[in-house]
PDB file of N, CA and C in Angstrom:
ATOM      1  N   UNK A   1       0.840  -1.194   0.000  1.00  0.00           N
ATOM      2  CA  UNK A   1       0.000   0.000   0.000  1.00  0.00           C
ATOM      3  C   UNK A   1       0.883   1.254   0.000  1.00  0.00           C
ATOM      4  N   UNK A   2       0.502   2.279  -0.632  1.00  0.00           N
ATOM      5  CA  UNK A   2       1.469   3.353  -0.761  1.00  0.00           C
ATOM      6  C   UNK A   2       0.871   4.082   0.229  1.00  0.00           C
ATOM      7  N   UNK A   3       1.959   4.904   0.374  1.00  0.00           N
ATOM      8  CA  UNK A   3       1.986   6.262   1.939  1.00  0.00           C
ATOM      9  C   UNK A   3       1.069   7.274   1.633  1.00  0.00           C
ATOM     10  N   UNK A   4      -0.037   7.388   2.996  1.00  0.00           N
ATOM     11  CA  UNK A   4      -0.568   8.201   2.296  1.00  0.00           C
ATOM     12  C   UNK A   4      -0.109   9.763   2.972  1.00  0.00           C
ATOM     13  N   UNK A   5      -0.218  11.227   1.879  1.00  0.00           N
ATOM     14  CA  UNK A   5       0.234  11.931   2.603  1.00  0.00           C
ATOM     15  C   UNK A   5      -0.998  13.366   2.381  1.00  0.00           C
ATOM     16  N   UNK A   6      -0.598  13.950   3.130  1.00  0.00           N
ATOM     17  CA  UNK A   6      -1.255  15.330   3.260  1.00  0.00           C
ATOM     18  C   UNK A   6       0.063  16.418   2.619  1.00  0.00           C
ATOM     19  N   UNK A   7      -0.874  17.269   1.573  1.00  0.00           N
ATOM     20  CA  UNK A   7      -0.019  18.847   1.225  1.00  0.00           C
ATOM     21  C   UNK A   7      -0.997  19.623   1.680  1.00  0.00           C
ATOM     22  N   UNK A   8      -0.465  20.375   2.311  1.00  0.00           N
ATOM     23  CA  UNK A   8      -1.195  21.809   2.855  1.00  0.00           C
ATOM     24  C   UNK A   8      -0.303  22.738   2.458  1.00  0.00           C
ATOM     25  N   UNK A   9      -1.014  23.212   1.218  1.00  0.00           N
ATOM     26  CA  UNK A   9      -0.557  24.461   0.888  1.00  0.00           C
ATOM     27  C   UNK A   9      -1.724  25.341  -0.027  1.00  0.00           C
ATOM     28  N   UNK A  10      -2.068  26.676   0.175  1.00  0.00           N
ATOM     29  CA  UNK A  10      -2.657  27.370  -0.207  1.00  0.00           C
ATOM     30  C   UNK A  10      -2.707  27.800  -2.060  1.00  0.00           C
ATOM     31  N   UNK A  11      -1.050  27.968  -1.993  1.00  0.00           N
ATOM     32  CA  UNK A  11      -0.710  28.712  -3.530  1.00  0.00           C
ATOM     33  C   UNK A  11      -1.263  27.219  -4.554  1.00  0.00           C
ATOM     34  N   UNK A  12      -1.905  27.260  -5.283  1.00  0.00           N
ATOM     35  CA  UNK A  12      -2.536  26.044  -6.347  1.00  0.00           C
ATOM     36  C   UNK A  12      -1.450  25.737  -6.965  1.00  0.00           C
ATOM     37  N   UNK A  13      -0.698  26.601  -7.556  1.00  0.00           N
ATOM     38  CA  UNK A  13       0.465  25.955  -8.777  1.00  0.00           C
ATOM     39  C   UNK A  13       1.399  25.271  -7.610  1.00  0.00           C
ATOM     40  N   UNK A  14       1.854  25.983  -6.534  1.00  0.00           N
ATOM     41  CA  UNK A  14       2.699  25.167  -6.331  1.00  0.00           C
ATOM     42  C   UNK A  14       2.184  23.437  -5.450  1.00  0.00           C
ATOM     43  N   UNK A  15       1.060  23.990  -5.250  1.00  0.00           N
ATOM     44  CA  UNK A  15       0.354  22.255  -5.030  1.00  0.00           C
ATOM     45  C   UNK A  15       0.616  21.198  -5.448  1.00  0.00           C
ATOM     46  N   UNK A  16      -0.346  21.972  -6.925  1.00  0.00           N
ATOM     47  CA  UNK A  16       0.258  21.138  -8.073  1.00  0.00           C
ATOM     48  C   UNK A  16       1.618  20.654  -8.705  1.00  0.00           C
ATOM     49  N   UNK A  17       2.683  21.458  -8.106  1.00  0.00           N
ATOM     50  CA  UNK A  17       3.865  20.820  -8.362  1.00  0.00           C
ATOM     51  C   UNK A  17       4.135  19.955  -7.303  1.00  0.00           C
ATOM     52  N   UNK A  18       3.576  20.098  -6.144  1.00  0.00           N
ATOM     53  CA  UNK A  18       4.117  18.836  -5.265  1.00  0.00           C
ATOM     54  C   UNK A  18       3.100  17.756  -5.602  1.00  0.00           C
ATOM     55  N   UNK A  19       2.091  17.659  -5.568  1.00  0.00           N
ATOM     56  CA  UNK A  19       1.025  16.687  -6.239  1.00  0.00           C
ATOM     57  C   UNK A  19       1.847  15.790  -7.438  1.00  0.00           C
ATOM     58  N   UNK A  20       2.260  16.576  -8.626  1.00  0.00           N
ATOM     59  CA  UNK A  20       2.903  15.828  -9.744  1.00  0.00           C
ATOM     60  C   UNK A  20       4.297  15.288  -8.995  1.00  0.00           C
ATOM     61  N   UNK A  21       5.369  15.840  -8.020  1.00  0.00           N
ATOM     62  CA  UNK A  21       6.183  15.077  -7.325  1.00  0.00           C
ATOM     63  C   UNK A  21       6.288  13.926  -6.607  1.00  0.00           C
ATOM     64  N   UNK A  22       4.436  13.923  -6.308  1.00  0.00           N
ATOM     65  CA  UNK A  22       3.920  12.862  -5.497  1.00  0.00           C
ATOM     66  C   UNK A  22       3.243  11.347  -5.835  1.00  0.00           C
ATOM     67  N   UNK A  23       2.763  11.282  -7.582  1.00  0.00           N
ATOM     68  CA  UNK A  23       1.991  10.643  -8.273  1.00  0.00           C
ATOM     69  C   UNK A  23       2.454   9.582  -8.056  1.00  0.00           C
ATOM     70  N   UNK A  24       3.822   9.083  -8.487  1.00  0.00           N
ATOM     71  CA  UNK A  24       4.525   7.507  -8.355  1.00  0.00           C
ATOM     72  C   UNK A  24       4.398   6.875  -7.653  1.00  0.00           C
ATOM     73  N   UNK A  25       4.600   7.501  -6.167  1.00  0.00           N
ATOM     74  CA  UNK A  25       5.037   6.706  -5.062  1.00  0.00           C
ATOM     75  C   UNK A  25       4.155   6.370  -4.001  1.00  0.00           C
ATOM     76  N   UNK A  26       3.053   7.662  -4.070  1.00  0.00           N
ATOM     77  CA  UNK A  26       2.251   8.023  -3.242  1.00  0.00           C
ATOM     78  C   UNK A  26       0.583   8.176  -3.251  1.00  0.00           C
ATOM     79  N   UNK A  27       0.056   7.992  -1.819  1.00  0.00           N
ATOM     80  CA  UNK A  27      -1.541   8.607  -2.569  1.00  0.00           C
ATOM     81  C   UNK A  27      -1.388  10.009  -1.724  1.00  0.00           C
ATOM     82  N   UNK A  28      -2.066  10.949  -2.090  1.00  0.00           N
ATOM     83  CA  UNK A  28      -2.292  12.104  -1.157  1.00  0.00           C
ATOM     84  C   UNK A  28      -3.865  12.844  -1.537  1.00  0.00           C
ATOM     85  N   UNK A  29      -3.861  13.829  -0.386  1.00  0.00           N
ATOM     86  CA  UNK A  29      -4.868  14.882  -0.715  1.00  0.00           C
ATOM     87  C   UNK A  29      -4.025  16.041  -0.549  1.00  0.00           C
ATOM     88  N   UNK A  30      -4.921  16.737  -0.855  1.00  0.00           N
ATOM     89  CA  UNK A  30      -4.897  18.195  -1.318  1.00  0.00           C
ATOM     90  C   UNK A  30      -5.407  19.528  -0.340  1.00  0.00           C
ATOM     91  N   UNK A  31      -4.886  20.143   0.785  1.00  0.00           N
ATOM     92  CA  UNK A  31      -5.754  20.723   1.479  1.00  0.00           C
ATOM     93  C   UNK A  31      -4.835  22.431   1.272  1.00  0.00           C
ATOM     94  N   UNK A  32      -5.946  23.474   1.306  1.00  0.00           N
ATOM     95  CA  UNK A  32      -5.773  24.727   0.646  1.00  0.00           C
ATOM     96  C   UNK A  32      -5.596  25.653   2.000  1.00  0.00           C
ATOM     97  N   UNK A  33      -6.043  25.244   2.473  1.00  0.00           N
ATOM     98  CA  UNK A  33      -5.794  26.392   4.082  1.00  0.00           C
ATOM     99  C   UNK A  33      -6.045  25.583   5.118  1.00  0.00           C
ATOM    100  N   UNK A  34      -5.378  26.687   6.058  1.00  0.00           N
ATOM    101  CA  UNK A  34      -5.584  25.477   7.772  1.00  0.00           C
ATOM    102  C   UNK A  34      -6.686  24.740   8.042  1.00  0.00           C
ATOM    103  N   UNK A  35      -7.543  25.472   7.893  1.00  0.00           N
ATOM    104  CA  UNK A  35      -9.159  24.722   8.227  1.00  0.00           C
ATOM    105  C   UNK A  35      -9.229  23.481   7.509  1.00  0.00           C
ATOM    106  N   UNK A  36      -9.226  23.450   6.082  1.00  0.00           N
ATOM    107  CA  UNK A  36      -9.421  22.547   5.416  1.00  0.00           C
ATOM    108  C   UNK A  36      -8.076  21.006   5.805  1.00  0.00           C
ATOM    109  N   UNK A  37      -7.342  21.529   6.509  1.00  0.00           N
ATOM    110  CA  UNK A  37      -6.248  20.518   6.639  1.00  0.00           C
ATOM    111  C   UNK A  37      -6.461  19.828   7.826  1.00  0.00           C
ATOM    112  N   UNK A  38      -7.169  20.446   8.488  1.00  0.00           N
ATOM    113  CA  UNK A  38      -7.813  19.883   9.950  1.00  0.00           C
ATOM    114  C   UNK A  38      -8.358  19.076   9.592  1.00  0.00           C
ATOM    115  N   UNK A  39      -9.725  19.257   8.679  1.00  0.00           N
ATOM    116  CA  UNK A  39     -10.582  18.827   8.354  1.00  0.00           C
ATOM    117  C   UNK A  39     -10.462  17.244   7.887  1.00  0.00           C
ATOM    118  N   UNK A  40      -9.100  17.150   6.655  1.00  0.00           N
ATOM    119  CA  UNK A  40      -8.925  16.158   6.463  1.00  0.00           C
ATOM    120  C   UNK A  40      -7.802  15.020   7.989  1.00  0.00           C
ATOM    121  N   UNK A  41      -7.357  16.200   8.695  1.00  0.00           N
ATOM    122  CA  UNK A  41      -6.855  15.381   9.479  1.00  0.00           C
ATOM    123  C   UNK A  41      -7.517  14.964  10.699  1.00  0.00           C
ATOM    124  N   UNK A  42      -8.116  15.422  10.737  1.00  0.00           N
ATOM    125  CA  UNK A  42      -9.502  14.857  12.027  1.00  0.00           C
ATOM    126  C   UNK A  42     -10.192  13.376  11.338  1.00  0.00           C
ATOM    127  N   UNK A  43     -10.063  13.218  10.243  1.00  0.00           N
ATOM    128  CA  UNK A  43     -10.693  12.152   9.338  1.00  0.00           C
ATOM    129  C   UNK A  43     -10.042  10.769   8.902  1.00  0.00           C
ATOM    130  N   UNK A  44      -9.051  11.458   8.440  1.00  0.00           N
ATOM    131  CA  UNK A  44      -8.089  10.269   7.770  1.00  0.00           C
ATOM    132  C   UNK A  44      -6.623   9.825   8.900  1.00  0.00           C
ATOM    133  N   UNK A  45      -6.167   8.643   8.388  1.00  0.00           N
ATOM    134  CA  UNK A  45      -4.709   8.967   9.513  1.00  0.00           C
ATOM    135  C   UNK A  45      -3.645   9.236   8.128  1.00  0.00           C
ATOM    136  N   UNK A  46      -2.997   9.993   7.767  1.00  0.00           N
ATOM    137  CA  UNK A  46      -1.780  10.363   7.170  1.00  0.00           C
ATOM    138  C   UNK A  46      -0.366   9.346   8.068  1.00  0.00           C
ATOM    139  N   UNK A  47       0.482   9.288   7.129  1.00  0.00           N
ATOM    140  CA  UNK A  47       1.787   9.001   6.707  1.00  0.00           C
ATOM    141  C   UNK A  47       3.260  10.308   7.538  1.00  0.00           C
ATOM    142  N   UNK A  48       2.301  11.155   6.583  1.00  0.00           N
ATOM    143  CA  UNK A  48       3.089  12.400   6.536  1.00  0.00           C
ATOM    144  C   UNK A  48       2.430  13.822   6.253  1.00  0.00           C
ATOM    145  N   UNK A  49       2.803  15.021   6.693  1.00  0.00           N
ATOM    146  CA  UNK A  49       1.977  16.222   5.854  1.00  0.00           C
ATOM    147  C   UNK A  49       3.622  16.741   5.790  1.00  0.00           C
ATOM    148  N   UNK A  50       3.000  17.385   4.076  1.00  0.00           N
ATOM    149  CA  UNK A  50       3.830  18.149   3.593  1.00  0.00           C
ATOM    150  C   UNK A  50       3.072  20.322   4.383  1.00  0.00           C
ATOM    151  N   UNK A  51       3.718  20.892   4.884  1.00  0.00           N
ATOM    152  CA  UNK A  51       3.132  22.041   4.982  1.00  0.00           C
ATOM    153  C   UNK A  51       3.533  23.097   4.760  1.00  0.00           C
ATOM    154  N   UNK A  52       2.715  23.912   4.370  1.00  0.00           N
ATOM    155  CA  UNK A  52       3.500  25.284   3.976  1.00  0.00           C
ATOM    156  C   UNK A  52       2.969  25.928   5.093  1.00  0.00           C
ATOM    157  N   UNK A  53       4.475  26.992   5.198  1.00  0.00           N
ATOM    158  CA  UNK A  53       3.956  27.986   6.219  1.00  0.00           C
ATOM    159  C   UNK A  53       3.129  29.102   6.701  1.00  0.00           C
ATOM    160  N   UNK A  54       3.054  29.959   5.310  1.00  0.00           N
ATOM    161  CA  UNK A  54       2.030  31.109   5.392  1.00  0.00           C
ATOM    162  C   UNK A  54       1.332  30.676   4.465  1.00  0.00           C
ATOM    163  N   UNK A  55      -0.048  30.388   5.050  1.00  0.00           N
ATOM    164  CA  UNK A  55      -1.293  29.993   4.104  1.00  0.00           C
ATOM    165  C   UNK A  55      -2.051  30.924   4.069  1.00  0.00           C
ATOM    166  N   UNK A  56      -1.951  32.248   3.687  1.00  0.00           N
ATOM    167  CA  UNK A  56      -2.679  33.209   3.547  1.00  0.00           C
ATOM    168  C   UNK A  56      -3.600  33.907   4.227  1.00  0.00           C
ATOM    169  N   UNK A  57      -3.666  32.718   5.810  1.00  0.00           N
ATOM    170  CA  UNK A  57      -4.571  33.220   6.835  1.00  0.00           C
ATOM    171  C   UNK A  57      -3.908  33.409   8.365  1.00  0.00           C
ATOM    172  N   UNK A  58      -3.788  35.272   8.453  1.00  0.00           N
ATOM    173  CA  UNK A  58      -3.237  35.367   9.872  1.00  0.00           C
ATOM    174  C   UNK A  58      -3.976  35.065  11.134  1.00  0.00           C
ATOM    175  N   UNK A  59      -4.794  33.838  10.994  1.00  0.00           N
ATOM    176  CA  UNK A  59      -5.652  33.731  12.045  1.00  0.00           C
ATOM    177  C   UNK A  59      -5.061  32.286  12.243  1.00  0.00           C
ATOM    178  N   UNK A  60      -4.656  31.516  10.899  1.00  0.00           N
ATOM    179  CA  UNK A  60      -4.097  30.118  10.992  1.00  0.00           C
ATOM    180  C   UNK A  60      -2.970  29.956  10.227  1.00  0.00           C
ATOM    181  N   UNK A  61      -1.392  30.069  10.467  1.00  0.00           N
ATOM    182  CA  UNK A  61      -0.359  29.750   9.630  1.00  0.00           C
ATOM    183  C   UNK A  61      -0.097  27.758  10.044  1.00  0.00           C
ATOM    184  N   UNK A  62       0.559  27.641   9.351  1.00  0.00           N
ATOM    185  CA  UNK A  62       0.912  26.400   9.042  1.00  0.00           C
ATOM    186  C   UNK A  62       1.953  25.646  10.409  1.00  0.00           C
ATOM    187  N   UNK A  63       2.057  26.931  11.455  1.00  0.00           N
ATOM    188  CA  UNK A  63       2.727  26.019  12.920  1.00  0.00           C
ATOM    189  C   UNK A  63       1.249  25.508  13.758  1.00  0.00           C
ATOM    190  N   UNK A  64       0.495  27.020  13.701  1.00  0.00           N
ATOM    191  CA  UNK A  64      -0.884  26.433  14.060  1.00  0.00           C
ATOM    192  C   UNK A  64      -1.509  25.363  14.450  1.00  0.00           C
ATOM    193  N   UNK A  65      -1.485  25.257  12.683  1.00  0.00           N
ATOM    194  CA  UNK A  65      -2.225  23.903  11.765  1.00  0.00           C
ATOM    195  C   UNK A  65      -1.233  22.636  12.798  1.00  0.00           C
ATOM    196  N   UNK A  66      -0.190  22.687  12.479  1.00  0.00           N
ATOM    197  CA  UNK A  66       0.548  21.405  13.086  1.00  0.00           C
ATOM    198  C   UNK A  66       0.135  21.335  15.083  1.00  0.00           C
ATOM    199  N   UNK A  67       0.314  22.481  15.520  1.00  0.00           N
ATOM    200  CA  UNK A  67       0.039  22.478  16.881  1.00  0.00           C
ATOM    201  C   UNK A  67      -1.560  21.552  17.445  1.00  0.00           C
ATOM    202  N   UNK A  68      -2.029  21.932  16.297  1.00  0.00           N
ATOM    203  CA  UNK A  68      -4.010  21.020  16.860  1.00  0.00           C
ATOM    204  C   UNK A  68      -3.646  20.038  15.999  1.00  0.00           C
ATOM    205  N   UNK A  69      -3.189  19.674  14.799  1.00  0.00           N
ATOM    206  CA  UNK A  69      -3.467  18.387  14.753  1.00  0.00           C
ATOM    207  C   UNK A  69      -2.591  17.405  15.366  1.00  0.00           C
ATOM    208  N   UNK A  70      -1.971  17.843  16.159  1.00  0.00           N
ATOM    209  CA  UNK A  70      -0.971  16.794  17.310  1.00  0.00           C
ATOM    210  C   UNK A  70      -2.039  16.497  18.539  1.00  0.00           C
ATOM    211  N   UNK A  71      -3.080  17.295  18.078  1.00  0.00           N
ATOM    212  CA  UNK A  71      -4.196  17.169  19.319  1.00  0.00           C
ATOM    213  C   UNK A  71      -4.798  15.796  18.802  1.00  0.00           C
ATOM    214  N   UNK A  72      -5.114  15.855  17.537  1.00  0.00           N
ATOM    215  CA  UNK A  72      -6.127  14.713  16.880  1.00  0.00           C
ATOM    216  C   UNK A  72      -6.255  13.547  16.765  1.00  0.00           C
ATOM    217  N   UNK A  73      -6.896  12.468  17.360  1.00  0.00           N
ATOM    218  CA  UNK A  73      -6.202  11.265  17.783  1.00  0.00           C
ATOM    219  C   UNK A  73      -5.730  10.618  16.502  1.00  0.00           C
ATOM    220  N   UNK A  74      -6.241  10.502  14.886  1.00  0.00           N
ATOM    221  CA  UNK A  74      -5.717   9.575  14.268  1.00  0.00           C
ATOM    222  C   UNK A  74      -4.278  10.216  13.581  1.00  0.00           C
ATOM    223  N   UNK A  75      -3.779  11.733  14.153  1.00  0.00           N
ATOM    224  CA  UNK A  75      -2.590  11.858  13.274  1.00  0.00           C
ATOM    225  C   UNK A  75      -1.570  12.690  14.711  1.00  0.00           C
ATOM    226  N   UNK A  76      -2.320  11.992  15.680  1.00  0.00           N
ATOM    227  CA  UNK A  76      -0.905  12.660  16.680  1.00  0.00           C
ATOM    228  C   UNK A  76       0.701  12.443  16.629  1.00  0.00           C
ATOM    229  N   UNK A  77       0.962  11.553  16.135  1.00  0.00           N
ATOM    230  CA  UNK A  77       1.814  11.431  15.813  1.00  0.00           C
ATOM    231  C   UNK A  77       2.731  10.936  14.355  1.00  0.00           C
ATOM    232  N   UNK A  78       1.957  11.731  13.734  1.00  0.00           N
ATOM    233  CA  UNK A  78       2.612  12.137  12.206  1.00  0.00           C
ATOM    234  C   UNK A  78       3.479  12.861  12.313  1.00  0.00           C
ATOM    235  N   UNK A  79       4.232  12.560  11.528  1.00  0.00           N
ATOM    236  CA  UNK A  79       5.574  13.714  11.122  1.00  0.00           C
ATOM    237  C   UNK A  79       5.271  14.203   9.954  1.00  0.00           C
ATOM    238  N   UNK A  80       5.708  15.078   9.452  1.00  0.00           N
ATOM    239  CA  UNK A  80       5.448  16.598   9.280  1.00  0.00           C
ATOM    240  C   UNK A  80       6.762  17.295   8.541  1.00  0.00           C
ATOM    241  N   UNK A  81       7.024  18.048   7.149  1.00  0.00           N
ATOM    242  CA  UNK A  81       7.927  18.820   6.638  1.00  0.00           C
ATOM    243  C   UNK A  81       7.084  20.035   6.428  1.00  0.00           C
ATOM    244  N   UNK A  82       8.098  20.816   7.325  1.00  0.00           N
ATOM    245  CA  UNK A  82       8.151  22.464   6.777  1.00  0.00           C
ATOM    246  C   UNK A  82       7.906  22.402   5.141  1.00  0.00           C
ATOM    247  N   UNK A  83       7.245  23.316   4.551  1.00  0.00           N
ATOM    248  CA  UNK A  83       7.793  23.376   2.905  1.00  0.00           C
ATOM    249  C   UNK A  83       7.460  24.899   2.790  1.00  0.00           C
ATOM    250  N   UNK A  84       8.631  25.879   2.839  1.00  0.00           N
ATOM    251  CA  UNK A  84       8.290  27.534   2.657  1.00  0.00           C
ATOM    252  C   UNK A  84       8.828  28.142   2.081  1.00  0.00           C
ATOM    253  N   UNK A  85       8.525  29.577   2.161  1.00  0.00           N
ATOM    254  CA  UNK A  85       9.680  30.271   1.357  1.00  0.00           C
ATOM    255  C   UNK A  85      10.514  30.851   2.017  1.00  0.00           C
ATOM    256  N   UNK A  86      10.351  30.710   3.708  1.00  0.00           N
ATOM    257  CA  UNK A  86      10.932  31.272   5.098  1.00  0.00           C
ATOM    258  C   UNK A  86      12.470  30.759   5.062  1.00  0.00           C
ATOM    259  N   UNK A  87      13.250  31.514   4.302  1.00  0.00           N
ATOM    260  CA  UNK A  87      14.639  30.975   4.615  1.00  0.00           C
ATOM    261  C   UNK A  87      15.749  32.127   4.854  1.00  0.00           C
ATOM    262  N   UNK A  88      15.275  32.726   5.974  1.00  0.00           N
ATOM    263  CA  UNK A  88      16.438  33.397   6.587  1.00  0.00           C
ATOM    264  C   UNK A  88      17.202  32.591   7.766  1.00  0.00           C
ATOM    265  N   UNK A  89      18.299  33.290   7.882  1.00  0.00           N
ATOM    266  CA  UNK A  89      18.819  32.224   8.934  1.00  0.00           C
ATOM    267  C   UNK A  89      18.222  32.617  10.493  1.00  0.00           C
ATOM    268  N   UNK A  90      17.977  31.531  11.160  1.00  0.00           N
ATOM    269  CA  UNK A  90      17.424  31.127  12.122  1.00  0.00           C
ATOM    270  C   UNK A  90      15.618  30.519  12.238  1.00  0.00           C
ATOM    271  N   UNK A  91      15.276  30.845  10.863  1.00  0.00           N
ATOM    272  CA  UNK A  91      14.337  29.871  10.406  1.00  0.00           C
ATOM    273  C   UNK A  91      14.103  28.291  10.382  1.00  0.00           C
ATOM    274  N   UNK A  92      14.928  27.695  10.128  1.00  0.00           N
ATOM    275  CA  UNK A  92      14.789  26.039  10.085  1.00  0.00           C
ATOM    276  C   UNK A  92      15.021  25.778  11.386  1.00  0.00           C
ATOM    277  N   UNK A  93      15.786  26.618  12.227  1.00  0.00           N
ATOM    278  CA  UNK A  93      15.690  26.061  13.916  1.00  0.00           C
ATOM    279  C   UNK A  93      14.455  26.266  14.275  1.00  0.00           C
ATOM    280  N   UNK A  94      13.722  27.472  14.334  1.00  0.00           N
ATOM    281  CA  UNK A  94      12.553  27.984  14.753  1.00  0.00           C
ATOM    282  C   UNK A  94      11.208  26.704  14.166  1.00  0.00           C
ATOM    283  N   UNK A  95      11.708  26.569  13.130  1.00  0.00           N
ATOM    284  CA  UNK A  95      10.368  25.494  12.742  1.00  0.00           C
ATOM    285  C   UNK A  95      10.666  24.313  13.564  1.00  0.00           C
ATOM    286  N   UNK A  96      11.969  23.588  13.329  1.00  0.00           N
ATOM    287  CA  UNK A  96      12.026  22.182  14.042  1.00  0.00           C
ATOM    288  C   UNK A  96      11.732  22.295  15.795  1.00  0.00           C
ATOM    289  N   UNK A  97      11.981  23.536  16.155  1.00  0.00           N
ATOM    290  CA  UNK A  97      11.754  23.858  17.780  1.00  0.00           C
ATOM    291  C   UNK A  97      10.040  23.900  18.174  1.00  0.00           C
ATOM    292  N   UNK A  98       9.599  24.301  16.638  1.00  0.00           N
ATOM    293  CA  UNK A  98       8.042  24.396  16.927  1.00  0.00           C
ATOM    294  C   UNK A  98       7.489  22.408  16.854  1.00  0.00           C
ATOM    295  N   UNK A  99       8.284  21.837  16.003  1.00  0.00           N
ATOM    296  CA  UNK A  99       7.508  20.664  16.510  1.00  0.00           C
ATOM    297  C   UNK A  99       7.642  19.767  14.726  1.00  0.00           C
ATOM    298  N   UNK A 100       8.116  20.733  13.788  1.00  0.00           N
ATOM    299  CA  UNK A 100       8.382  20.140  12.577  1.00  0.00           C
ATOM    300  C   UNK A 100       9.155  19.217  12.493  1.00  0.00           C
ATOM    301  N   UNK A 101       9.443  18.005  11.377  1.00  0.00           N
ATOM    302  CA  UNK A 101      10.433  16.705  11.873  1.00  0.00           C
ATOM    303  C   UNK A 101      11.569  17.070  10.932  1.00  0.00           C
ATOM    304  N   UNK A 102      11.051  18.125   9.554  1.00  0.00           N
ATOM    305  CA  UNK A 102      12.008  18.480   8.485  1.00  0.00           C
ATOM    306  C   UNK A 102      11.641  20.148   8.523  1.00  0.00           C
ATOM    307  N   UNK A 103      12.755  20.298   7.295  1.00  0.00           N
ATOM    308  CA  UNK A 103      12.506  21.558   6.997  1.00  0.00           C
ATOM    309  C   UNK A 103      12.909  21.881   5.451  1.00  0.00           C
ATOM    310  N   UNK A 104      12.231  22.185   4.371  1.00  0.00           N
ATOM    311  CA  UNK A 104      12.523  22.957   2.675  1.00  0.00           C
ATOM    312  C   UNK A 104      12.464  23.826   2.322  1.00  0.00           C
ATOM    313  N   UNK A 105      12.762  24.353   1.611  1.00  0.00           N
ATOM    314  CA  UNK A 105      12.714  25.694   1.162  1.00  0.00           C
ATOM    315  C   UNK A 105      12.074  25.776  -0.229  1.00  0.00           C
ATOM    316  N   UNK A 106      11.222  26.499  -0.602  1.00  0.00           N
ATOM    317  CA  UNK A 106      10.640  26.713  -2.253  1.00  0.00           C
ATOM    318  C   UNK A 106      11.835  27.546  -2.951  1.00  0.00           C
ATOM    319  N   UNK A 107      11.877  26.900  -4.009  1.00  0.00           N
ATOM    320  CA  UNK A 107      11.490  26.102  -4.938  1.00  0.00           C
ATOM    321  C   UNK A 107      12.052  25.221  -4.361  1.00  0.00           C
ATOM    322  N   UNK A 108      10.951  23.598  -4.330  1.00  0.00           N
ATOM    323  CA  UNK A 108      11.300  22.507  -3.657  1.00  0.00           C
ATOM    324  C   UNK A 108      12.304  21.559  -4.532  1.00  0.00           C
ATOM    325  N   UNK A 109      13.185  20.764  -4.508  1.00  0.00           N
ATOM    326  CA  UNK A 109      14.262  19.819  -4.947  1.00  0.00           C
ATOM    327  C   UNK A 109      13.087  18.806  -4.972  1.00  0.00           C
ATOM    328  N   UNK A 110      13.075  18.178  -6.330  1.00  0.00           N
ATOM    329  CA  UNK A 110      12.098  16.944  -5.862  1.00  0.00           C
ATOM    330  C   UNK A 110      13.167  15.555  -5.359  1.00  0.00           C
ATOM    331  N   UNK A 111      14.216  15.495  -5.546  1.00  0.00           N
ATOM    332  CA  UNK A 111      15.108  14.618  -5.195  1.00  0.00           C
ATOM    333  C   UNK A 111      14.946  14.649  -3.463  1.00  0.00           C
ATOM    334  N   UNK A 112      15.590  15.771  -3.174  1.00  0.00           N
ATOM    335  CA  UNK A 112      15.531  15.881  -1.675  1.00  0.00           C
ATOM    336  C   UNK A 112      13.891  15.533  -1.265  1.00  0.00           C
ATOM    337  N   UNK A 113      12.972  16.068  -2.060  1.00  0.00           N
ATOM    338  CA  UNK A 113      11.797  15.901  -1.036  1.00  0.00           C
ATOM    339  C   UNK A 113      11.721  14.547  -0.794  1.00  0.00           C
ATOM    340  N   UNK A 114      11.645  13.698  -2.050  1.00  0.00           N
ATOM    341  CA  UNK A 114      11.329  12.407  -1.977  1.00  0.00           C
ATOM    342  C   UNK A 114      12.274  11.318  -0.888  1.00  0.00           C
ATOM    343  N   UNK A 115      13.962  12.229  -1.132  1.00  0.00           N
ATOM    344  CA  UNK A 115      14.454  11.556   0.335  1.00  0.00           C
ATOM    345  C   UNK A 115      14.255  11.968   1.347  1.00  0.00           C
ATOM    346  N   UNK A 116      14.007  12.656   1.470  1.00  0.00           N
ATOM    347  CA  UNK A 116      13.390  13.241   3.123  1.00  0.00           C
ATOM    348  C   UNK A 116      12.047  12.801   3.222  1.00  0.00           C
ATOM    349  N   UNK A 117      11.013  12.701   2.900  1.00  0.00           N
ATOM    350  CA  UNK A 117       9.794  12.057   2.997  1.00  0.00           C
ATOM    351  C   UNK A 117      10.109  10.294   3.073  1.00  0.00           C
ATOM    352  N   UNK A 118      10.980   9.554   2.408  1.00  0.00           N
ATOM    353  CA  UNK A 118      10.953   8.520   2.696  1.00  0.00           C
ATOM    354  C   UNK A 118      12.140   7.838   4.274  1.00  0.00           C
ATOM    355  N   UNK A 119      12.846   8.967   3.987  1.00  0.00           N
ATOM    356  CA  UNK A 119      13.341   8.852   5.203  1.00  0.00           C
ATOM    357  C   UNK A 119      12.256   8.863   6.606  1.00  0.00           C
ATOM    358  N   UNK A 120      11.602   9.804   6.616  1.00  0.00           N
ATOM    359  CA  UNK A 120      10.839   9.707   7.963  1.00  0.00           C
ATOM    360  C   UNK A 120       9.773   9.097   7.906  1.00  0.00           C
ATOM    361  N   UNK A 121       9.070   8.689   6.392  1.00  0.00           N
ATOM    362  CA  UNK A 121       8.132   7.363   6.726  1.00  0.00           C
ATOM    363  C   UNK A 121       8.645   6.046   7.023  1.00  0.00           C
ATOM    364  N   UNK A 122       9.932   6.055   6.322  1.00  0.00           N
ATOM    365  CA  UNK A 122      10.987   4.624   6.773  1.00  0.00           C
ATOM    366  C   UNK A 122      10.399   3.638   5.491  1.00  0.00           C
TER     367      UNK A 122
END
């Protein structure tokens, strides 16, 4: 059975480029803002979520999103990649301190993603 994973990211094109990164190996959904990522994670149990950080809503960014669904019983303990455009330095500490297991930077490497995603599903 292939891994299933969660992308939470708002911007569509670049969805869609992780979606087409994802086709081979993987099944996933598709979630567009925090709410909607809850939504699927209150539901399903995920593998992994891919997340982006600023999803366009200053009421829910993408540490948020990860903070409640560690609440949720079928994905408390999913792991989880940063995927942003947040790359100043002291950024990738700040995410992994918040509770992230990775950290990327856009424009994503599909090489790296795919080893880093299979690395922490094992």
């Amino acid at each position: 059975m292939m891994p299933r994973v969660l992308i939470v990211e708002d911007d569509r094109i670049n969805s869609l480029v992780l979606q087409k990164f994802l086709q081979a190996g993987f099944t996933y959904d598709a979630a567009y803002s925090g709410h909607q990522a809850l939504e699927y994670l209150g539901r399903k149990k995920y593998d992994l979520v891919l997340m982006d950080i600023n999803l366009g809503d200053p009421a829910m960014d993408g540490v948020q999103v990860l903070k409640e669904y560690q609440k949720l019983a079928p994905n408390q303990k999913t792991p989880s990649i940063a995927v942003t455009a947040y790359a100043m330095v002291g950024d990738r500490e700040r995410l992994l301190d918040q509770g992230f297991h990775d950290y990327l930077t856009k424009p994503v490497d599909r090489e790296l993603l795919l080893d880093r995603m299979n690395r922490l599903i094992g």
